[in-house]
C-alpha atoms as a PDB file:
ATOM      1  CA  UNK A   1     -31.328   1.315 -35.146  1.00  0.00           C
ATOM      2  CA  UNK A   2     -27.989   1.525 -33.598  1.00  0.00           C
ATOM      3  CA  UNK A   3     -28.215   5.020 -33.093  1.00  0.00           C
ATOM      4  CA  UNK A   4     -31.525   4.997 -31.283  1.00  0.00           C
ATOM      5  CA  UNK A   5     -30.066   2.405 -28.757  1.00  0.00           C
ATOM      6  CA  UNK A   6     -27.011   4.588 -28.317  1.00  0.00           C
ATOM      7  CA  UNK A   7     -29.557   7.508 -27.670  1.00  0.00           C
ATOM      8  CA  UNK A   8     -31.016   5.516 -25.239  1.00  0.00           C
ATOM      9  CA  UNK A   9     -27.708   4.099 -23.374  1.00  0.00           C
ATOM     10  CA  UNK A  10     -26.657   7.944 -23.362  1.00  0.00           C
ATOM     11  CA  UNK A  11     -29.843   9.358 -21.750  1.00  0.00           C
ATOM     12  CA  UNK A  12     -29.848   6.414 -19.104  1.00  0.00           C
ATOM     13  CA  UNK A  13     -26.376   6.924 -18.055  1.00  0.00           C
ATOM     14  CA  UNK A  14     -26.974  10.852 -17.588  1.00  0.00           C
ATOM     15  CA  UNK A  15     -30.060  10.394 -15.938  1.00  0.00           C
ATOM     16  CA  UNK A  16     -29.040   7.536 -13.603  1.00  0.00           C
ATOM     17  CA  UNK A  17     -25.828   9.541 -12.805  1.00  0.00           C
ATOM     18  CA  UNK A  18     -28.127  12.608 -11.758  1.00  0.00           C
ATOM     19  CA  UNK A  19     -30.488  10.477  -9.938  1.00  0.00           C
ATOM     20  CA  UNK A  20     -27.673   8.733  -7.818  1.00  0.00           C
ATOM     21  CA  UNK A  21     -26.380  12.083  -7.202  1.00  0.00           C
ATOM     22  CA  UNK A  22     -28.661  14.673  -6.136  1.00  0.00           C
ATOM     23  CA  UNK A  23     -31.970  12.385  -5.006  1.00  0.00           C
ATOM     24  CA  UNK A  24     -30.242   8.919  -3.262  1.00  0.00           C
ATOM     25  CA  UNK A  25     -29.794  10.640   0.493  1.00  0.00           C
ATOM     26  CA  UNK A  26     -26.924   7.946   1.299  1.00  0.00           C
ATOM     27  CA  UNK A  27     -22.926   9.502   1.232  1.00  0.00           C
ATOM     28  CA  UNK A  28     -21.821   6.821   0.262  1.00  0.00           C
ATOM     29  CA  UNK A  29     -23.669   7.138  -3.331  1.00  0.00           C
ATOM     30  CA  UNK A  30     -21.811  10.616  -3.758  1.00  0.00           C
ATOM     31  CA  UNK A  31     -18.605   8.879  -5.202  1.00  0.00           C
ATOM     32  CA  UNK A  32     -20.592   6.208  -7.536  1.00  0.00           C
ATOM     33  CA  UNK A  33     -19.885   6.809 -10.919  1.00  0.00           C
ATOM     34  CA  UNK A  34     -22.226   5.548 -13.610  1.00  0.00           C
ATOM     35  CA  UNK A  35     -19.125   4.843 -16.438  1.00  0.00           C
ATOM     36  CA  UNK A  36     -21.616   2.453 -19.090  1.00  0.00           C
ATOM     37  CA  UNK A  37     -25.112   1.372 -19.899  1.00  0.00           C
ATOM     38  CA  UNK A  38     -25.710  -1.655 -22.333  1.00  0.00           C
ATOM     39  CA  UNK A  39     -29.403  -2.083 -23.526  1.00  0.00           C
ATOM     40  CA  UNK A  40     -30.680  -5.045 -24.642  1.00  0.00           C
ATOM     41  CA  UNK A  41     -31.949  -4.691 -28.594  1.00  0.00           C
ATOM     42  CA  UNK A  42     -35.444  -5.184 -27.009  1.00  0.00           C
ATOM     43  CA  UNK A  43     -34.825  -2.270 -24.733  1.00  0.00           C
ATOM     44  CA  UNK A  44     -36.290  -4.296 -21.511  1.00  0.00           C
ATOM     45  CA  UNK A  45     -33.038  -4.910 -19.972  1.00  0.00           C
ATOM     46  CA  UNK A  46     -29.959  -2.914 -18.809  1.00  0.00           C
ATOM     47  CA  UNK A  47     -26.479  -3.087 -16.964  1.00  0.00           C
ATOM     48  CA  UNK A  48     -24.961  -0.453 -15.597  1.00  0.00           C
ATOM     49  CA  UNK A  49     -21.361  -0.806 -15.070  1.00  0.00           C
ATOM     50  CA  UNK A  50     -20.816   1.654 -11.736  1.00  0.00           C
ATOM     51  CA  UNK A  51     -17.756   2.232  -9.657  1.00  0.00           C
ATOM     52  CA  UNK A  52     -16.515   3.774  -6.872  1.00  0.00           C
ATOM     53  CA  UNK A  53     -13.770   5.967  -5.675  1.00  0.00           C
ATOM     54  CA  UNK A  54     -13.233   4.597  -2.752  1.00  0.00           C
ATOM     55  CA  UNK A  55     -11.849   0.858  -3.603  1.00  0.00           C
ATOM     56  CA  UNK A  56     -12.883  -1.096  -0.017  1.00  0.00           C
ATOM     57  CA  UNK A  57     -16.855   0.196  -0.595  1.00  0.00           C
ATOM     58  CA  UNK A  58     -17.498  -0.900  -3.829  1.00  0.00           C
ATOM     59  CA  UNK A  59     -19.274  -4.262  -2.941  1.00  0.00           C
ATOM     60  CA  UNK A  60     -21.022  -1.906   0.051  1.00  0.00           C
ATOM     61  CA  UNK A  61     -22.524   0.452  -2.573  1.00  0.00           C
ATOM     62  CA  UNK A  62     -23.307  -2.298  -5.850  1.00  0.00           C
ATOM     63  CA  UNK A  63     -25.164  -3.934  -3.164  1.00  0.00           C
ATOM     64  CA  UNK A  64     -26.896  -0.646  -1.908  1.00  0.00           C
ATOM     65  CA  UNK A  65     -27.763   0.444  -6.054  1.00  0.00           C
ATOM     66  CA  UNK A  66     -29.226  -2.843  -6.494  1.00  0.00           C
ATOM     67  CA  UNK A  67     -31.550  -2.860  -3.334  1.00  0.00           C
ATOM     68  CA  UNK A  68     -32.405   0.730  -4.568  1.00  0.00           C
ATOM     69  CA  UNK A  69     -33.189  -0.515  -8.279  1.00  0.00           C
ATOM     70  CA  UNK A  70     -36.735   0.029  -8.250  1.00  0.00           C
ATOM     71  CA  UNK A  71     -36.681   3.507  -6.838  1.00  0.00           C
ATOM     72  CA  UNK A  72     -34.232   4.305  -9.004  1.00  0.00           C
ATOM     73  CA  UNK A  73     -36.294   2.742 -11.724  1.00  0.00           C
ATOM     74  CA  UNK A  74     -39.164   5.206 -11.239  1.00  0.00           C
ATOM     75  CA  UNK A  75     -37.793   7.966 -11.121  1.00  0.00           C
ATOM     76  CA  UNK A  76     -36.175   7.439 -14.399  1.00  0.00           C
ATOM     77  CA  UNK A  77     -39.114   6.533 -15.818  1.00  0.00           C
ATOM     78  CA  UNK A  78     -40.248  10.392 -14.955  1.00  0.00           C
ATOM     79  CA  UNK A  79     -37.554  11.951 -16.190  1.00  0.00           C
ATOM     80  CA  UNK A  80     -37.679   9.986 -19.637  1.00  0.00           C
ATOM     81  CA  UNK A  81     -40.386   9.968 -22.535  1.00  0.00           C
ATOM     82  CA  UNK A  82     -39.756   6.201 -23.418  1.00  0.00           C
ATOM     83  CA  UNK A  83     -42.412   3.315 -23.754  1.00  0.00           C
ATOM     84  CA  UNK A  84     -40.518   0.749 -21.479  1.00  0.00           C
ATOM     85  CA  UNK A  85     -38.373   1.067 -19.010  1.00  0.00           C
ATOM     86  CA  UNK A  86     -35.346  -1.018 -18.893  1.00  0.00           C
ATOM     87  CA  UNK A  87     -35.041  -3.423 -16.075  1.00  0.00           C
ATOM     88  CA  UNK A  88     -31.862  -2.536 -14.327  1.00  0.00           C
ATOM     89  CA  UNK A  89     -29.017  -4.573 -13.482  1.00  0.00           C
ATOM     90  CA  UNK A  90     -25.677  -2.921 -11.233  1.00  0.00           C
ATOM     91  CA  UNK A  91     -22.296  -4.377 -11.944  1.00  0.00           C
ATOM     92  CA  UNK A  92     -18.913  -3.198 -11.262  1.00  0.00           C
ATOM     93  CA  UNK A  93     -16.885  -1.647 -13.767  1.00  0.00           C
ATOM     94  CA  UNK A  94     -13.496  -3.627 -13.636  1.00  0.00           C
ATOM     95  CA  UNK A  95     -11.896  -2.246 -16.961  1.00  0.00           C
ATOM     96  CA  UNK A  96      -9.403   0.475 -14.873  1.00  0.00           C
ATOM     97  CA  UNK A  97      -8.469  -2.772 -13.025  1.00  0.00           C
ATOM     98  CA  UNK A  98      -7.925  -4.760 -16.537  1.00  0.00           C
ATOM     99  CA  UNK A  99      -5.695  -2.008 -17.896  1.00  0.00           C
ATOM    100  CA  UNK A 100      -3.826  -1.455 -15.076  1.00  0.00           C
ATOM    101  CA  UNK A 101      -2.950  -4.778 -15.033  1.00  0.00           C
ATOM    102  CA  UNK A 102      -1.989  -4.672 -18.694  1.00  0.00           C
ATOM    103  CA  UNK A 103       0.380  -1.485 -18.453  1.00  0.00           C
ATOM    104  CA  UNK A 104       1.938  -3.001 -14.991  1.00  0.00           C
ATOM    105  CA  UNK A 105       2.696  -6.563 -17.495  1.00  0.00           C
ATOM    106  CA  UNK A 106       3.834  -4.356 -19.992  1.00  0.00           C
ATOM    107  CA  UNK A 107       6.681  -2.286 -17.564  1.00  0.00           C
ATOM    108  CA  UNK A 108       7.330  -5.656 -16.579  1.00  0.00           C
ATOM    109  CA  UNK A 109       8.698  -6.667 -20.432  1.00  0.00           C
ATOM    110  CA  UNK A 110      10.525  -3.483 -20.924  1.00  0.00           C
END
């Protein structure tokens, strides 16, 4: 069972990546990177933990994916053979922040 979910996360990273890429006409998607997916074990739910190169439009472009969930939505559900389509659910990606912050309290001991 665990593998099939991991399938799953896999494929809807790659193709949510591709979609953001090549079909969402705004620039500003062109440095979102899709970095996780979570599924629920029911498969009707996911996050998507997206972030973005440039620091000062992150809120600007979680906003933007999340007004564009539905389209986004539908076109994965044509690229992907799978009974139900996940609900989607943007969030930023704050783990490079986290560790940062642990390796700049960690110079601080030394």
């Amino acid at each position: 069972m665990a593998n099939k979910k991991e399938r799953i996360q896999s494929l809807i990273q790659k193709n949510i990546s591709d979609i953001i890429l090549f079909e969402l006409k705004d620039p500003l998607m062109k440095l979102v990177t899709v970095n996780f997916v979570n599924v629920s074990n029911d498969h009707s739910h996911a996050t998507i933990y997206v972030s973005h190169l440039d620091k000062k439009k992150e809120n600007v472009a979680l906003e933007t994916l999340n007004r564009l969930k539905g389209i986004i939505r539908s076109s994965l559900a044509k690229k992907m053979d799978l009974y139900r389509i996940p609900d989607l659910n943007f969030v930023l990606d704050d783990t490079y922040d986290k560790g940062e912050h642990i390796e700049e309290l960690l110079r601080n001991i030394k």
